[in-house]
C-alpha atoms as a PDB file:
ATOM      1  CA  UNK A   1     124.560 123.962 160.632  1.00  0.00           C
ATOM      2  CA  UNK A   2     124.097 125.877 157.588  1.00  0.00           C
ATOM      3  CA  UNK A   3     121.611 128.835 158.785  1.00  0.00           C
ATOM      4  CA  UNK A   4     124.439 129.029 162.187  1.00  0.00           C
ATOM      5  CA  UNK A   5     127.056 129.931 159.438  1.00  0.00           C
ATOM      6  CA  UNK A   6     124.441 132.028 157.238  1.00  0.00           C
ATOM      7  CA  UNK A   7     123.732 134.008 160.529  1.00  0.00           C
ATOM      8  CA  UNK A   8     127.881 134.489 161.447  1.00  0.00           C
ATOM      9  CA  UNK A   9     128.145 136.012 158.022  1.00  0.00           C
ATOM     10  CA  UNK A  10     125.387 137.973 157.881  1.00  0.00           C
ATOM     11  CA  UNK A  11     126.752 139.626 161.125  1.00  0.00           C
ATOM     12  CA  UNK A  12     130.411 139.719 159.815  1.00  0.00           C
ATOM     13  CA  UNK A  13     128.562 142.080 157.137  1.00  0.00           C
ATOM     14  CA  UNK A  14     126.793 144.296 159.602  1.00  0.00           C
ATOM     15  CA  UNK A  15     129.956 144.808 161.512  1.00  0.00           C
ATOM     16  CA  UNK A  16     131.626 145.401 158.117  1.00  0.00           C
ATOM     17  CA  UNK A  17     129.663 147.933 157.127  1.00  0.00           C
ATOM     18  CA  UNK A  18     128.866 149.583 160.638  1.00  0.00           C
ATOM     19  CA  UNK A  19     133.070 149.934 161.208  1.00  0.00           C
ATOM     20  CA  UNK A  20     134.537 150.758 158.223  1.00  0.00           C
ATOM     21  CA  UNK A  21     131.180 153.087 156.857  1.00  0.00           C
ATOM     22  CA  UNK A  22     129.278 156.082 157.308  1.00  0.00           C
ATOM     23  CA  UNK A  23     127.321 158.190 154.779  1.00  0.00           C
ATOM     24  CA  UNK A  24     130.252 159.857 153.198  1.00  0.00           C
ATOM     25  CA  UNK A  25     132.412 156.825 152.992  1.00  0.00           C
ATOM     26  CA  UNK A  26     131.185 153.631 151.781  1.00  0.00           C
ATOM     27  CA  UNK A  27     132.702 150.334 150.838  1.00  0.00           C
ATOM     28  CA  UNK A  28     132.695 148.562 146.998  1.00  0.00           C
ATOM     29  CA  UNK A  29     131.673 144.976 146.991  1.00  0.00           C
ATOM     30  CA  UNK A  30     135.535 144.021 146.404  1.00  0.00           C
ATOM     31  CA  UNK A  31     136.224 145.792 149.681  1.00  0.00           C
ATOM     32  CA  UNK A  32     133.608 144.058 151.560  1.00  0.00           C
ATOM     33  CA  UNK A  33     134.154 140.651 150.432  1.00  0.00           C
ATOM     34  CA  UNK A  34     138.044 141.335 151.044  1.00  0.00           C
ATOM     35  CA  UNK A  35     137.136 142.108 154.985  1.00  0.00           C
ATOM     36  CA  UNK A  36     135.126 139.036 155.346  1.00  0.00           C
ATOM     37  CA  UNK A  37     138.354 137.441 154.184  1.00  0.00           C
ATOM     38  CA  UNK A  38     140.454 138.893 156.245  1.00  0.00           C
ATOM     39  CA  UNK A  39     138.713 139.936 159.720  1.00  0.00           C
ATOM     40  CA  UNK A  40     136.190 136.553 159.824  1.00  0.00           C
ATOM     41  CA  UNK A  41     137.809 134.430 157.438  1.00  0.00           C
ATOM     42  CA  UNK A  42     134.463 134.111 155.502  1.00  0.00           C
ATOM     43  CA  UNK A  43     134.788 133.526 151.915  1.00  0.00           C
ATOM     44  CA  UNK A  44     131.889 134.579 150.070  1.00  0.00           C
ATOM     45  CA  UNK A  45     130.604 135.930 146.470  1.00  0.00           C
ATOM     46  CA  UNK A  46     129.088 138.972 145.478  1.00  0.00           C
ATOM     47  CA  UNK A  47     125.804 137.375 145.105  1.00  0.00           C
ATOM     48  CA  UNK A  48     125.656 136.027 148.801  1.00  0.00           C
ATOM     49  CA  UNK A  49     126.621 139.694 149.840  1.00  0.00           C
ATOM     50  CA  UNK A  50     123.559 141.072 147.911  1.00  0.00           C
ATOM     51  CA  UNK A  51     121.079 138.747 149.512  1.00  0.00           C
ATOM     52  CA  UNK A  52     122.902 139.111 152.939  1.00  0.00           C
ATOM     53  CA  UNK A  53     122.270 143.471 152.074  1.00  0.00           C
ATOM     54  CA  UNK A  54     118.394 142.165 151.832  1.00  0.00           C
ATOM     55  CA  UNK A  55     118.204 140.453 154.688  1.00  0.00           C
ATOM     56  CA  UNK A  56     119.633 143.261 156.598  1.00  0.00           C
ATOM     57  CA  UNK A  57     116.649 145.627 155.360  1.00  0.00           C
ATOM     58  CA  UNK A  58     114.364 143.411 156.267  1.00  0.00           C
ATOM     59  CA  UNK A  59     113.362 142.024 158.577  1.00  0.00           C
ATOM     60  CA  UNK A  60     116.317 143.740 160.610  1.00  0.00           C
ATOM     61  CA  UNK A  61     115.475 146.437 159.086  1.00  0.00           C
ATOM     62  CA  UNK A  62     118.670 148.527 158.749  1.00  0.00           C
ATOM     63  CA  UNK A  63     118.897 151.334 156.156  1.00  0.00           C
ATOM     64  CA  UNK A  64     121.679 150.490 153.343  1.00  0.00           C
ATOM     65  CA  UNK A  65     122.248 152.591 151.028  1.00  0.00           C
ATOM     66  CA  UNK A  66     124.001 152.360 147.575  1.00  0.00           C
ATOM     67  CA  UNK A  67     125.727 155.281 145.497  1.00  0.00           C
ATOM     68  CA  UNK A  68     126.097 155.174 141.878  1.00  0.00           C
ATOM     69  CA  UNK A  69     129.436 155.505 141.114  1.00  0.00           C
ATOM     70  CA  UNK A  70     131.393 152.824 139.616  1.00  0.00           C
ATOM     71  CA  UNK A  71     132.245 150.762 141.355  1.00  0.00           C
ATOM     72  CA  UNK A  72     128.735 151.498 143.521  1.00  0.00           C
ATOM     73  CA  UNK A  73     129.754 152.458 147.093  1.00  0.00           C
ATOM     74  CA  UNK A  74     127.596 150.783 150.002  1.00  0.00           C
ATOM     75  CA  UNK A  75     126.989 151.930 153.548  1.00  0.00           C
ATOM     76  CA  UNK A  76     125.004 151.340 156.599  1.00  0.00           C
ATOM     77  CA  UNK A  77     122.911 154.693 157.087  1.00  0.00           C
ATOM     78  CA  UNK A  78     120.842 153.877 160.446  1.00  0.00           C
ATOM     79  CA  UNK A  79     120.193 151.596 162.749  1.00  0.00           C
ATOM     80  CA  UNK A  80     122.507 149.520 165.664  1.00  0.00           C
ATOM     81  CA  UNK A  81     122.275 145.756 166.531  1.00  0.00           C
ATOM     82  CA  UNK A  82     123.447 143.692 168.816  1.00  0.00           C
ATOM     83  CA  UNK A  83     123.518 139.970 167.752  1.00  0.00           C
ATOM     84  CA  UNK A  84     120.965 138.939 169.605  1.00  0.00           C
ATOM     85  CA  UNK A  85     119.510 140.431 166.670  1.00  0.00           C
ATOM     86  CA  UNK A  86     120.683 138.102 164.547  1.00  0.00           C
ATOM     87  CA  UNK A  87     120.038 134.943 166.355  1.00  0.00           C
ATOM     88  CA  UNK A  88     116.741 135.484 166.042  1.00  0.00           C
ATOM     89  CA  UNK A  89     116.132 136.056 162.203  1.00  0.00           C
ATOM     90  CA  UNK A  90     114.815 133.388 160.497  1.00  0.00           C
ATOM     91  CA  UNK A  91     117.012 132.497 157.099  1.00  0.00           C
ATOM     92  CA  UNK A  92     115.125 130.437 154.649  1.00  0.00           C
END
């Protein structure tokens, strides 16, 4: 089921960003898509991260934030799940 794998991913990211972040350290997109490779196995694209970084801002509402070096650095700045959390979003 297509929204069951959408959902697995767009936890893989959370957890991503939750273990391997915090506001001093952050991750580049080649870094994140090379953990979803590695730890779940997920292969993905840079433009399925960048709606999955939506998604987590709303309606989950965590706080992502983005620095602007090069490459641009992002982290998770607030806010734990479980993922319960994530069975219930709705993906369109």
């Amino acid at each position: 089921m297509k929204s069951d794998n959408q959902k697995a991913r767009l936890f893989a990211v959370y957890q991503i960003l939750k273990k391997y972040t915090d506001e001093t350290h952050g991750l580049s997109m080649r870094e994140i898509l090379h953990h979803l490779e590695r730890d779940y196995d997920i292969h993905s694209t840079r433009q399925t991260v960048t709606s999955d970084f939506a998604l987590l801002e709303y309606p989950l509402n965590i706080d992502l934030d983005s620095t602007f070096d090069t490459p641009q650095r992002h982290f998770l700045s607030s806010r734990i799940l479980e993922y319960k959390d994530f069975i219930d979003v709705h993906i369109c």
